[in-house]
Protein backbone atom coordinates (compact mmCIF):
# COMPACT_ATOMS: atom_id res chain seq x y z
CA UNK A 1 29.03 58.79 104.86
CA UNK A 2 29.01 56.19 101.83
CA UNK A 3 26.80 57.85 98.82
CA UNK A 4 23.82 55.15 98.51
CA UNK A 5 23.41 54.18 95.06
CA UNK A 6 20.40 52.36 93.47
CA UNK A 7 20.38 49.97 90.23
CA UNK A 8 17.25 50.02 88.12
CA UNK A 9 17.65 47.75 84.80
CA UNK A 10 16.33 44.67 83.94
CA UNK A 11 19.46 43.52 82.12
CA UNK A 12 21.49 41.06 85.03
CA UNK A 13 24.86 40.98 83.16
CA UNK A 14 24.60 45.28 82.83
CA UNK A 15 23.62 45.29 86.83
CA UNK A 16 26.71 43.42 87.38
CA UNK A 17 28.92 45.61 85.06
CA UNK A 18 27.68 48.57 87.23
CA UNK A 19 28.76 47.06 90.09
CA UNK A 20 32.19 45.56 89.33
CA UNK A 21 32.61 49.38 87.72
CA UNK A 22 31.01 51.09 91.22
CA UNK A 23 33.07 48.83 93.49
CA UNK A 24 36.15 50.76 91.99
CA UNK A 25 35.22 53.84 93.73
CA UNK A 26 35.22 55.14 96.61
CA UNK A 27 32.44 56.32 99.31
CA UNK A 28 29.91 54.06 97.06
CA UNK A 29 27.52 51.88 98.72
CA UNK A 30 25.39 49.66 96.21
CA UNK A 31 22.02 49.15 98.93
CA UNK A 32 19.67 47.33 96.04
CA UNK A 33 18.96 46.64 92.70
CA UNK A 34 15.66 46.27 90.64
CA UNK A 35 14.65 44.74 87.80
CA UNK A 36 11.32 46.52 87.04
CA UNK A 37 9.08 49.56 88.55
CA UNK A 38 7.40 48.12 90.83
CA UNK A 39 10.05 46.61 92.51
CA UNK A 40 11.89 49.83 92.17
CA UNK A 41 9.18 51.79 94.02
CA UNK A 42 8.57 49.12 96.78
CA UNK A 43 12.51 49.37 97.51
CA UNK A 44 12.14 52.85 97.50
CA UNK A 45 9.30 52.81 100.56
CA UNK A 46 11.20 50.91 102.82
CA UNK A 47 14.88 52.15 101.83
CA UNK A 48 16.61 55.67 101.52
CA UNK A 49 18.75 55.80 98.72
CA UNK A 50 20.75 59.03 96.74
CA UNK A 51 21.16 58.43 93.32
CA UNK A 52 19.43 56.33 91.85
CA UNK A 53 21.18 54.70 87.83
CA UNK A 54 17.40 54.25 86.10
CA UNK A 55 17.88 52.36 82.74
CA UNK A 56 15.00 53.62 80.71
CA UNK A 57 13.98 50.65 78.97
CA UNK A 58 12.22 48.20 82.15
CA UNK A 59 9.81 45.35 81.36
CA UNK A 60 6.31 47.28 82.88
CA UNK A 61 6.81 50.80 82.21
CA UNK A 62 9.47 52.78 80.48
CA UNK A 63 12.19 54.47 82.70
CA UNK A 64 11.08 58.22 81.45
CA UNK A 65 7.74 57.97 82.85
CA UNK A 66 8.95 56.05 86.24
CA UNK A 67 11.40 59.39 86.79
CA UNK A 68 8.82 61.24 86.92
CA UNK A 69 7.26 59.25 89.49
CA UNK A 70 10.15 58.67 91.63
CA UNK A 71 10.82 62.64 91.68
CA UNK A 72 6.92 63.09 92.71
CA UNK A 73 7.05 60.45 95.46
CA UNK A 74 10.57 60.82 96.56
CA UNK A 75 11.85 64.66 95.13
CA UNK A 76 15.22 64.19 97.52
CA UNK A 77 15.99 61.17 95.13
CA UNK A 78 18.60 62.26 92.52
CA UNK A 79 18.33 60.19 89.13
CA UNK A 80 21.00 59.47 86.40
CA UNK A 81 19.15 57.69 83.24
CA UNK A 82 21.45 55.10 82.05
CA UNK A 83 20.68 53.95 78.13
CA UNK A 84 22.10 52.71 75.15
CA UNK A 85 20.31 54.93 73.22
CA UNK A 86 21.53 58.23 72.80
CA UNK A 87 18.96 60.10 70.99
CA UNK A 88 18.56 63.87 71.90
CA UNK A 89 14.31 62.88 72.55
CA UNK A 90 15.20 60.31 75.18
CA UNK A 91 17.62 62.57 76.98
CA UNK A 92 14.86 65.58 77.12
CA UNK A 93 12.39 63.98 78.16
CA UNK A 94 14.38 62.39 81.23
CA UNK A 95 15.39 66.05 81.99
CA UNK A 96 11.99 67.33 81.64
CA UNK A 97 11.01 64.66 83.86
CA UNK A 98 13.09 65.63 86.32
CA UNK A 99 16.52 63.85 86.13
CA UNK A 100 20.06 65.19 86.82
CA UNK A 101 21.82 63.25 84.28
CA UNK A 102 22.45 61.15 81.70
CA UNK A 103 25.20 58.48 81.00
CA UNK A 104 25.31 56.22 78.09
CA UNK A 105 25.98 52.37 79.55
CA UNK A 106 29.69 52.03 78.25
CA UNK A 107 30.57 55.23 80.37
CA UNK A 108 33.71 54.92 82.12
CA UNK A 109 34.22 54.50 86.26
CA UNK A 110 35.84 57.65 85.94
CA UNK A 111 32.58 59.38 84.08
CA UNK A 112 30.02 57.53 86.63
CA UNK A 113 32.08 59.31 89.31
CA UNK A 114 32.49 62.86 87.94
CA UNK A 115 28.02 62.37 87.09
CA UNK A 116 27.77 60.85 90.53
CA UNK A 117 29.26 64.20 92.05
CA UNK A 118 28.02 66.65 89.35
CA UNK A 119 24.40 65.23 90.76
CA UNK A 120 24.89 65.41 94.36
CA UNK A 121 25.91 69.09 93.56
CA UNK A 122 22.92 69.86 92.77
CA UNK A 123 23.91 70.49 88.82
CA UNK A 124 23.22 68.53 85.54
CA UNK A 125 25.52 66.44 83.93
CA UNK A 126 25.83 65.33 80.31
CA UNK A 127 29.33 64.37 79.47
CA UNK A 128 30.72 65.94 76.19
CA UNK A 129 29.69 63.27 73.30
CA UNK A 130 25.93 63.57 74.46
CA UNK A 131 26.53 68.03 74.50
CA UNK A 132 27.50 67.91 71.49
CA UNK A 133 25.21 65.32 70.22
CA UNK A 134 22.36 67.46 71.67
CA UNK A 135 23.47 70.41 69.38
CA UNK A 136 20.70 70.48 66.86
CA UNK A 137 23.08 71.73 63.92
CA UNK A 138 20.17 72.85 62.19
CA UNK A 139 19.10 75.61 64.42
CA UNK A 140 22.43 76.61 66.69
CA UNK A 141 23.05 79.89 65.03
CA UNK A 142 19.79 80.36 63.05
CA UNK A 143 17.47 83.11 63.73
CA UNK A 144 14.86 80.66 64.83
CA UNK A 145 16.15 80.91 68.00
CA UNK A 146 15.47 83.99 70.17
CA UNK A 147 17.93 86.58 71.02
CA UNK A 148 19.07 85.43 74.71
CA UNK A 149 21.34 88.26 76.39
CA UNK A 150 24.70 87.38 78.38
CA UNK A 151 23.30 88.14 81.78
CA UNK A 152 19.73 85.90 80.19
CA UNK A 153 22.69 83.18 79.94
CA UNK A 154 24.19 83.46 83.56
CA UNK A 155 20.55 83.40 85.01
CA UNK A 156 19.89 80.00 82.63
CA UNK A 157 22.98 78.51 83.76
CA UNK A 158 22.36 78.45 87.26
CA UNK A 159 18.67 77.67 87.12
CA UNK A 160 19.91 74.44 85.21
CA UNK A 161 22.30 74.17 88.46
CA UNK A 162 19.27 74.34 91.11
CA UNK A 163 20.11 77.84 92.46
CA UNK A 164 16.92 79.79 93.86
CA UNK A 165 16.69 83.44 92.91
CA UNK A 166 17.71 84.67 96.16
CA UNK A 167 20.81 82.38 95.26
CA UNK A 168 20.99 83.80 91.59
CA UNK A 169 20.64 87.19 92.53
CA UNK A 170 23.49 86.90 95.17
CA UNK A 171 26.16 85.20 92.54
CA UNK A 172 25.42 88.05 90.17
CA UNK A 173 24.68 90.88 92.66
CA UNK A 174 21.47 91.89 91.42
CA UNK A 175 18.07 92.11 93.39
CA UNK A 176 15.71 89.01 93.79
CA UNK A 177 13.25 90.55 91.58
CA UNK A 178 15.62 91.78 88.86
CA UNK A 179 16.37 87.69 88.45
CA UNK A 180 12.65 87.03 88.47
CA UNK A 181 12.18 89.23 85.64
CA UNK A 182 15.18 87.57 83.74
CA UNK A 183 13.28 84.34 84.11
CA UNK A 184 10.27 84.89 82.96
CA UNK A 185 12.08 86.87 80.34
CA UNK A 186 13.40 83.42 79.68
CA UNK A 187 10.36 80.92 79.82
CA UNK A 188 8.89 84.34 77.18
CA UNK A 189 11.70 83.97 74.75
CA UNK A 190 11.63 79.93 74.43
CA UNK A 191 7.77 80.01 75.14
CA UNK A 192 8.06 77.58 77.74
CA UNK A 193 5.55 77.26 81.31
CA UNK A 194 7.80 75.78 83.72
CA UNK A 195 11.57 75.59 84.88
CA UNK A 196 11.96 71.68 83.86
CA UNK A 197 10.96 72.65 79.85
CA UNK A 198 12.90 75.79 80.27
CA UNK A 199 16.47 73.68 80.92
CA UNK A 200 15.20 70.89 78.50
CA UNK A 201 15.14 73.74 75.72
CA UNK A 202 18.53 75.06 77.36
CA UNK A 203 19.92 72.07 77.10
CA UNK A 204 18.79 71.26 73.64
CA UNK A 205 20.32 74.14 72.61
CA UNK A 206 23.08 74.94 74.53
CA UNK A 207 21.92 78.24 75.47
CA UNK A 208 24.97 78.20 78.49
């Protein structure tokens, strides 16, 4: 079955870029496009759609605060923020509102695939330039970042890759309740209150 993909950008000659770069791939099916929220969230009543490629710039409201929307009305719906900017605030706060990715608009077919798969597995994708952009030189290293231990790490990495702890604690052969004391261990250390802030820090940081 085709992956359904959804365009939301404001920008006609970017829309068609998408496509002409989407129509290279295979097991892509372009259902819709939309040039604001509103029309974005009517489509999304009446239509069931994947991924959706959320520019966050949109004449009525800004794409941050319509992915958190979508992901309250329609959770299943996976989002990919697609930007020019590149700055490490717009990416976090995509993340934090629930996105699976983020893909600067000159990405390549080739890196709109491997993010279009990365999402639908259920992981995160950033592709290198923005990982390493998102490493805050300042503090990578520094003490004012808390001591996070290597098994901390392997619980981190697959909370940022949707695993449950029952999941978790069957990857790394621990009990249920020895991973739900490593996360809260976690959400301690970075003095966060939730999973999303948790892998917005993690992310920030590189902390996997």
């Amino acid at each position: 079955m085709a992956i359904r993909i959804f365009i939301v950008d404001d920008h006609p000659m970017v829309v068609a870029g998408l496509k002409a770069l989407l129509g290279k791939l295979n097991n892509i099916n372009i259902i819709g496009a939309a040039k604001s929220a509103i029309d974005a969230i009517a489509f999304l009543k009446k239509n069931d759609i994947d991924i959706m490629l959320l520019d966050i710039n949109l004449p009525d409201i800004n794409g941050i605060d319509l992915c958190k929307k979508v992901k309250k009305e329609f959770p299943s719906v996976k989002i990919l923020g697609i930007s020019t900017f590149s700055e490490r605030s717009y990416i976090s706060r995509m993340i934090e509102n629930g996105a699976s990715g983020y893909l600067i608009k000159s990405a390549s077919a080739e890196e709109i695939a491997q993010a279009i798969q990365t999402v639908l597995n259920g992981k995160l994708y950033l592709s290198l330039s923005m990982e390493q952009m998102m490493k805050p030189p300042a503090l990578c290293g520094n003490s004012i970042l808390p001591a996070i231990t290597k098994r901390e790490r392997e619980v981190l990495q697959l909370i940022s890759e949707g695993f449950t702890n029952n999941q978790i604690a069957e990857q790394l052969f621990i009990s249920p309740l020895t991973v739900d004391s490593h996360r809260k261990n976690l959400l301690t250390k970075l003095n966060v209150n939730n999973t999303a802030s948790l892998i917005r820090l993690a992310v920030e940081y590189q902390l996997f």
